[in-house]
Protein backbone atom coordinates (compact mmCIF):
# COMPACT_ATOMS: atom_id res chain seq x y z
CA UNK A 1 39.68 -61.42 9.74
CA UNK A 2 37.47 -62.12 12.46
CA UNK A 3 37.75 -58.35 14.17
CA UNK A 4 38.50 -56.25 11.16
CA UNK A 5 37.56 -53.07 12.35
CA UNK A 6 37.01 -53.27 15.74
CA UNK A 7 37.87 -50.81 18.40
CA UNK A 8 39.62 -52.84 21.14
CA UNK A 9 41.05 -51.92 24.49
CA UNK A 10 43.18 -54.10 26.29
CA UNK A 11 44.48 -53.66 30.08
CA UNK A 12 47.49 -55.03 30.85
CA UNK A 13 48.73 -54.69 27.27
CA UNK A 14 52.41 -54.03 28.11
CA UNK A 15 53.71 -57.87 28.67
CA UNK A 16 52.93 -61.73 28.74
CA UNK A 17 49.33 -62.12 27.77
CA UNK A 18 48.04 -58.64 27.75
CA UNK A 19 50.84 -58.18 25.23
CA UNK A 20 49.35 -61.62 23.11
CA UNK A 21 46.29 -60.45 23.09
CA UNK A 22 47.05 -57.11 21.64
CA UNK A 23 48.71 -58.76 18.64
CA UNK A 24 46.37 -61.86 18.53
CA UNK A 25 43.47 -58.82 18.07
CA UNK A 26 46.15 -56.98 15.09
CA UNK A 27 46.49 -59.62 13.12
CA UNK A 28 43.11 -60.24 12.71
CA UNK A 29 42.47 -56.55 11.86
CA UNK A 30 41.57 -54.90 15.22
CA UNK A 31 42.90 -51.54 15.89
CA UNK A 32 44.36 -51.70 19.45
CA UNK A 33 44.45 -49.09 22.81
CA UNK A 34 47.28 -51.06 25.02
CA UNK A 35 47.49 -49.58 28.34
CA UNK A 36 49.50 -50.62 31.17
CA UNK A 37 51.84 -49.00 34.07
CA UNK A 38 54.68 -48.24 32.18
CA UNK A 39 55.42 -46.68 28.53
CA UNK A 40 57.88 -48.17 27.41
CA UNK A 41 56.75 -52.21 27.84
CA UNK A 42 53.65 -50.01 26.50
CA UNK A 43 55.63 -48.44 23.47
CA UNK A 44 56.98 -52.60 22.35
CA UNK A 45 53.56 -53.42 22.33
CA UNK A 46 52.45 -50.78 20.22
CA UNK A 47 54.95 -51.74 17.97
CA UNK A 48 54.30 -55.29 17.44
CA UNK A 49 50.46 -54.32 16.96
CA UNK A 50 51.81 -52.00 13.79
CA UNK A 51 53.77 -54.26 12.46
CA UNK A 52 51.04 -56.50 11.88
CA UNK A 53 49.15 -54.20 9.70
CA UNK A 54 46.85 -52.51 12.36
CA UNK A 55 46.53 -49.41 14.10
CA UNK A 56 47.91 -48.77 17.79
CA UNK A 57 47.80 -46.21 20.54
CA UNK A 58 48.79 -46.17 23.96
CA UNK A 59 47.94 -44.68 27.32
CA UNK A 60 50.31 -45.89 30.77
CA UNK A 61 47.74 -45.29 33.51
CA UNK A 62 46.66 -47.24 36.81
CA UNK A 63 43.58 -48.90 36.50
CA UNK A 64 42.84 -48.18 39.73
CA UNK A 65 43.25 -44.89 39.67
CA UNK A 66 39.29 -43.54 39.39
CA UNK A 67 40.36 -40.32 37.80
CA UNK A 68 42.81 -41.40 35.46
CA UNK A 69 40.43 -44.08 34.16
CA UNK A 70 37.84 -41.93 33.96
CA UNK A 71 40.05 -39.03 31.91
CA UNK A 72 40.96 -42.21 29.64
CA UNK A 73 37.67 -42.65 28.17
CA UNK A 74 36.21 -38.97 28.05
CA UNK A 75 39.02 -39.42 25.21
CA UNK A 76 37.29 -42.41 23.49
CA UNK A 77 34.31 -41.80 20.99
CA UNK A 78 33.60 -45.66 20.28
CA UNK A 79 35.11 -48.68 21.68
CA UNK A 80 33.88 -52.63 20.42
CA UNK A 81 35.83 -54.95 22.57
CA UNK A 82 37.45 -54.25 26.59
CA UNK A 83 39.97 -56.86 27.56
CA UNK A 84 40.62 -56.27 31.33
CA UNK A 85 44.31 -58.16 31.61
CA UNK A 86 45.64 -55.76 34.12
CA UNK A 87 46.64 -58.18 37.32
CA UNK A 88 49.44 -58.62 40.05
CA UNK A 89 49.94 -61.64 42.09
CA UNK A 90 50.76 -62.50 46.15
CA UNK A 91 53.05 -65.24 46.66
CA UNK A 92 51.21 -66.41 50.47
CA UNK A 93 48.90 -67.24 53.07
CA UNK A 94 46.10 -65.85 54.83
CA UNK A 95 48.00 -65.09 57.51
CA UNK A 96 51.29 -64.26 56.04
CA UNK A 97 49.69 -61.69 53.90
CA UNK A 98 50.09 -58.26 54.60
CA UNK A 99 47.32 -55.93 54.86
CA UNK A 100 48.92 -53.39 52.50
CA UNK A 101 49.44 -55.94 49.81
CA UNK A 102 45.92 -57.80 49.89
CA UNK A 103 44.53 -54.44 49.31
CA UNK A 104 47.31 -53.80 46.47
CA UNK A 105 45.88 -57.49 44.59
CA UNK A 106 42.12 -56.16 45.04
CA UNK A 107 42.60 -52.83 44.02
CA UNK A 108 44.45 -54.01 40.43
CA UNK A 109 42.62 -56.95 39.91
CA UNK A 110 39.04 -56.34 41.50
CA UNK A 111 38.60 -52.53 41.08
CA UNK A 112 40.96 -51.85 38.44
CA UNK A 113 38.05 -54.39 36.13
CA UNK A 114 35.25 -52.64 38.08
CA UNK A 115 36.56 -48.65 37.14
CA UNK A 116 37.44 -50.22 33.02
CA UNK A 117 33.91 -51.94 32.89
CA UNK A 118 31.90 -49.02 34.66
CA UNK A 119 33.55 -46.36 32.16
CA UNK A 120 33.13 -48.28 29.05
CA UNK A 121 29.59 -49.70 29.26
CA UNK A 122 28.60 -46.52 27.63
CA UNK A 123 30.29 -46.77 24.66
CA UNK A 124 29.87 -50.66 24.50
CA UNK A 125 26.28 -50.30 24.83
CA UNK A 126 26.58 -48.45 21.31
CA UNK A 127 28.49 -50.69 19.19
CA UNK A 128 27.25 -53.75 20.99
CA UNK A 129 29.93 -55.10 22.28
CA UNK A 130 32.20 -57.53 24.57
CA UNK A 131 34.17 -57.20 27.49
CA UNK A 132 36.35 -60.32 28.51
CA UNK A 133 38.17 -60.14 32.34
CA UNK A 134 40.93 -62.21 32.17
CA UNK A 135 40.55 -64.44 35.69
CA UNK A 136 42.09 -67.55 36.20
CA UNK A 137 41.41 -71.39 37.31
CA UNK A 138 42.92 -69.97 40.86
CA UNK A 139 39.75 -68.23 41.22
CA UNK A 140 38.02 -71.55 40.57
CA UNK A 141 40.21 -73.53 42.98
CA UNK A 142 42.43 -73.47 45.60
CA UNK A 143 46.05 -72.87 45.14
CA UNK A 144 48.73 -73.41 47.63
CA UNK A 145 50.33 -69.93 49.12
CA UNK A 146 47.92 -67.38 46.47
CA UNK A 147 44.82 -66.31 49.34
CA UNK A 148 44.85 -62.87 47.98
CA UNK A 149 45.18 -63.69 44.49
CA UNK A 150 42.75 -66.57 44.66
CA UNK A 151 40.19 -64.54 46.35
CA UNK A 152 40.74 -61.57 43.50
CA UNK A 153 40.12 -63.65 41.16
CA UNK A 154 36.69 -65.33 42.48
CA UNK A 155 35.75 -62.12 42.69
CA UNK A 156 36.30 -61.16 39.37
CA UNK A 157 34.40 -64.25 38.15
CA UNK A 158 31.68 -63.30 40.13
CA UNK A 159 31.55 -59.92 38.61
CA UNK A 160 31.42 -61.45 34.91
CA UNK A 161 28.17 -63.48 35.92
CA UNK A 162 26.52 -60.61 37.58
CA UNK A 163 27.43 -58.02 34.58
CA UNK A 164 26.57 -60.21 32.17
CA UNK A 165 23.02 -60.76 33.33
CA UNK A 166 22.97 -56.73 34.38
CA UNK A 167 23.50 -56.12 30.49
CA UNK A 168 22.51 -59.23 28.27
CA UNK A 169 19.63 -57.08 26.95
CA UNK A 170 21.64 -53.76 26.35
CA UNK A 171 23.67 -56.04 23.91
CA UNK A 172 26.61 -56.31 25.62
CA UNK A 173 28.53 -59.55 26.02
CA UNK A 174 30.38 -60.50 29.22
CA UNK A 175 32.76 -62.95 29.41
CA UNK A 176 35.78 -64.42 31.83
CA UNK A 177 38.68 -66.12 30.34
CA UNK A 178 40.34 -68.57 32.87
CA UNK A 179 44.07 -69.03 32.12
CA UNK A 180 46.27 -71.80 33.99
CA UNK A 181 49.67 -71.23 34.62
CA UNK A 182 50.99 -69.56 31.98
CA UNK A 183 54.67 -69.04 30.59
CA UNK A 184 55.14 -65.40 31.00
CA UNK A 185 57.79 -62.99 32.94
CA UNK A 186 56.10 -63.04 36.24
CA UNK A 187 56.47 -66.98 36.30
CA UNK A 188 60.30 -66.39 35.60
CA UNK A 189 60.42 -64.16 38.24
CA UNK A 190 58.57 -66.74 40.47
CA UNK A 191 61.06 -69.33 40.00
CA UNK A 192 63.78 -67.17 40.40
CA UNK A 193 63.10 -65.01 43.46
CA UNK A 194 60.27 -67.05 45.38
CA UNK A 195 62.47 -70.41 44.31
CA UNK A 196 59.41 -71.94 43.04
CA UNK A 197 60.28 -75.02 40.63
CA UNK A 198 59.13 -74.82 37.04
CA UNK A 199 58.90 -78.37 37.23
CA UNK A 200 56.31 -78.55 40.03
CA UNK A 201 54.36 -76.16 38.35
CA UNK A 202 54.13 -77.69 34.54
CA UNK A 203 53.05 -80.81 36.78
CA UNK A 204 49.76 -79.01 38.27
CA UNK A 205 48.66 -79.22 33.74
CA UNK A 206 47.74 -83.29 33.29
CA UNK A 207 49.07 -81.83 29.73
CA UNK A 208 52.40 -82.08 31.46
CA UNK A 209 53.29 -78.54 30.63
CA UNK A 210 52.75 -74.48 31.03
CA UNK A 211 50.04 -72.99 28.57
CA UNK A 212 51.51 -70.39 25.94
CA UNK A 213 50.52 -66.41 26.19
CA UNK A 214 49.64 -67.44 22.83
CA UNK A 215 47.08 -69.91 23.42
CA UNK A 216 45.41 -67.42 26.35
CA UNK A 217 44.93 -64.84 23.57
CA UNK A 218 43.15 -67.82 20.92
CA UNK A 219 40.76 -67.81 24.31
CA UNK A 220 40.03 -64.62 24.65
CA UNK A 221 39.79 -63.86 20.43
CA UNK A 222 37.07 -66.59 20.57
CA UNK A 223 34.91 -64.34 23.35
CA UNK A 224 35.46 -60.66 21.52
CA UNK A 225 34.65 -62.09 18.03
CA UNK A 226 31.45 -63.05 16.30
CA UNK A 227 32.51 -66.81 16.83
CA UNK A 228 30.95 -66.29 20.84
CA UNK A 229 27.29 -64.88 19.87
CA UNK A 230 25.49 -67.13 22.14
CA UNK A 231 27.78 -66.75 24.99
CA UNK A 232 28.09 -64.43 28.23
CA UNK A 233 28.57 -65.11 31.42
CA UNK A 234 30.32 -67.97 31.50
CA UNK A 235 33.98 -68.87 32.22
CA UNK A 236 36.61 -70.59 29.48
CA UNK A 237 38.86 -72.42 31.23
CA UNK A 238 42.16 -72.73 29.53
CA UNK A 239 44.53 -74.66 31.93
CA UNK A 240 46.06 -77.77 30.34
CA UNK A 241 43.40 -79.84 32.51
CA UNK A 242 44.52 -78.36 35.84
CA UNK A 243 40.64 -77.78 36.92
CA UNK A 244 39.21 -81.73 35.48
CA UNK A 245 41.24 -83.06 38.79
């Protein structure tokens, strides 16, 4: 098993590929923290991750909430692997966009990576480990009516490059995984409040189709495990060929 006994921690844990990943890292032997908003999405997770043999905890916190994040690692004595999957998405334009929610898209997906990264360097600097930020390709392109989202996400790619070179000689791998659109419970709720098509969007994919949660968490198992040695700072683009247009 390619992370038997691993500590991992994994934002975002409570649904759609946050949730993957946590069992994609159980089943091949990880013990898992899942944390996420709420406790009960948090609690399901848990349970899958035990059911495939490994151990689980939980902890429903903000991750941009400086002290809470903080408190959540004065808790932790070793930690191997960070998966920073916590994200929300904006539905619009520049202009369209209100203030109140571009700060709300930065805060989760820009600071809440920033406060998870800063906190567990420490312990990651001990067991040598990974982090992987889930991004996306919409941080490596533009996409119609998601400036805020877009923007986070650049950002967050950014910050991969520049901690990975900050740390490459501390041991510490850092790594962005780059997910196309993905079948997961915000896309159902994008077709059926913001009357988005699912049709239009398996056609962005030249494979014709929306990626699995499944397939995002193969991604980001390849960066946390032994398999990725030789690689940090880079970006792996998993997006049914949106980006090779």
């Amino acid at each position: 098993m390619r992370l038997e006994g691993r500590s991992t921690l994994i934002t975002g844990a409570g649904s759609g590929i946050g949730r993957a990943i946590a069992e994609r890292f159980a089943a091949e032997g990880a013990s898992v923290l899942a944390v996420g908003r709420t406790q009960s999405t948090l609690d399901a997770t848990a349970e899958a991750v035990r059911a495939a043999g490994a151990q689980a905890s939980t902890a429903a916190l903000d991750v941009a909430d400086a002290d809470a994040v903080a408190a959540l690692f004065e808790g932790l004595s070793e930690l191997d692997v960070l998966v920073n999957g916590a994200g929300i998405v904006s539905t619009d334009t520049v202009p369209n966009t209100p203030v109140e929610r571009w700060d709300a898209v930065f805060d989760t997906n820009v600071r809440g990576t920033f406060l998870m990264c800063k906190h567990a360097l420490p312990l990651l600097r001990a067991s040598r480990g990974a982090i992987v930020n889930v991004a996306s390709v919409a941080g490596m392109v533009g996409v119609p009516n998601r400036a805020a989202y877009c923007a986070s996400k650049g950002a967050v790619i950014a910050l991969t490059r520049a901690m990975a070179i900050d740390h490459v000689r501390e041991g510490v791998r850092v790594n962005a995984l780059c997910p196309g659109t993905t079948q997961t419970p915000w896309i159902e709720r994008l077709v059926a409040e913001q009357g988005e098509r699912i049709e239009d969007l398996e056609a962005r994919q030249p494979l014709g189709r929306l990626g699995t949660a499944e397939e995002m968490a193969d991604g980001a198992l390849y960066l946390a495990s032994a398999e990725s040695t030789f690689v940090t700072g880079t970006q792996l683009v998993v997006d049914g060929g949106m980006t090779a247009r």
